[in-house]
Protein backbone atom coordinates (compact mmCIF):
# COMPACT_ATOMS: atom_id res chain seq x y z
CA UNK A 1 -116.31 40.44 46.97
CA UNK A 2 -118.54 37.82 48.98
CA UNK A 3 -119.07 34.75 46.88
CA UNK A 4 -121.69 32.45 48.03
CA UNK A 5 -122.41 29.10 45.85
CA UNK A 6 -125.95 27.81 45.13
CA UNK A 7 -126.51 24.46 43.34
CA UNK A 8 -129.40 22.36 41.91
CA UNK A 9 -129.08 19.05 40.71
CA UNK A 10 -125.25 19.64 40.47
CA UNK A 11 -122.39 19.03 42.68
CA UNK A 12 -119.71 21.30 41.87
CA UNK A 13 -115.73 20.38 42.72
CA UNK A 14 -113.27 22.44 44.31
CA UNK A 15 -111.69 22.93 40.59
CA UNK A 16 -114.69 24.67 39.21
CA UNK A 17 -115.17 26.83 42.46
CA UNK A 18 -111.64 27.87 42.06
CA UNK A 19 -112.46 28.34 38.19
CA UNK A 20 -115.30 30.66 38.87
CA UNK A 21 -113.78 32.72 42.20
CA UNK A 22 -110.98 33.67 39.39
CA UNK A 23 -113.22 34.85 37.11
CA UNK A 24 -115.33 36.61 39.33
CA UNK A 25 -112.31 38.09 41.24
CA UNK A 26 -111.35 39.76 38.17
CA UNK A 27 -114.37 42.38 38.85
CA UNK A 28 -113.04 43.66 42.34
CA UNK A 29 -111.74 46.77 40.78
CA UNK A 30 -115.60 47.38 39.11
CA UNK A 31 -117.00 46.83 42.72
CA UNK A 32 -116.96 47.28 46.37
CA UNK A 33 -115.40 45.16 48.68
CA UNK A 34 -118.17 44.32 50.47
CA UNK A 35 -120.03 43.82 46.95
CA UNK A 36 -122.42 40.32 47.51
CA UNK A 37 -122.52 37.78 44.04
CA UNK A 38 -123.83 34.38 44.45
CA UNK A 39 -122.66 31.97 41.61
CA UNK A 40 -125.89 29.20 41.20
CA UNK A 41 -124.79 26.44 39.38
CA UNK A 42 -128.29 24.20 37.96
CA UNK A 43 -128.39 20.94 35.64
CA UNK A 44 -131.38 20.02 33.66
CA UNK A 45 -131.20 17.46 31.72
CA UNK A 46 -128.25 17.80 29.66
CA UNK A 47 -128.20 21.73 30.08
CA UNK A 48 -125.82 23.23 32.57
CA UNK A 49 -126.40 26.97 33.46
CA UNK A 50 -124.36 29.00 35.31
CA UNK A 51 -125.98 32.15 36.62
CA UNK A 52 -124.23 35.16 38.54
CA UNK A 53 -126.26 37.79 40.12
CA UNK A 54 -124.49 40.66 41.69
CA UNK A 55 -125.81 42.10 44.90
CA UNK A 56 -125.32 46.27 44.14
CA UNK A 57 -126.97 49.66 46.26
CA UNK A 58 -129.12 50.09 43.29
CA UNK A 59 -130.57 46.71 42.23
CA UNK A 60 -129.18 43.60 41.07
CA UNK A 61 -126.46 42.96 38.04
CA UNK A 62 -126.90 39.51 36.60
CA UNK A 63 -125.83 37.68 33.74
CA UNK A 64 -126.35 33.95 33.54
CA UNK A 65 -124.77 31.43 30.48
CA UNK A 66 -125.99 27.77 29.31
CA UNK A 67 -124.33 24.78 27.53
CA UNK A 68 -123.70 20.98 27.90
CA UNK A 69 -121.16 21.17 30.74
CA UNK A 70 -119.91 23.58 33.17
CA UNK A 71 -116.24 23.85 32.52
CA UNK A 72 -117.19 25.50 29.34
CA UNK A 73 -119.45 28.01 30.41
């Protein structure tokens, strides 16, 4: 899988993009390798959301996930 990070009004370490390219690694064997997800990572005001599209040949597969800080998410 491709993983490409977006943020807004968030800087996001090395730990957390290691956190989420686990997690997101675990769906190779659901997809293709050449499968396209971009992980967006937005703060407003005290809300973090994490949202994860997935790029398929039929449309998109998205699921996205809000709460006061990323590492829970």
């Amino acid at each position: 899988m491709r993983i490409e990070y977006l943020t807004k009004n968030y800087t996001a370490t090395e730990k957390l993009k290691d956190i989420v390219s686990k997690k997101v690694n675990r769906l190779d064997k659901f997809f293709e390798d050449d499968t396209k997800v971009k992980v967006m990572l937005k703060q407003s005001n005290d809300v973090c959301t994490l949202e994860l599209p997935i790029f398929v040949d039929n449309g998109v597969m998205r699921s996205e996930v809000s709460g006061d800080n990323m590492y829970n998410n």
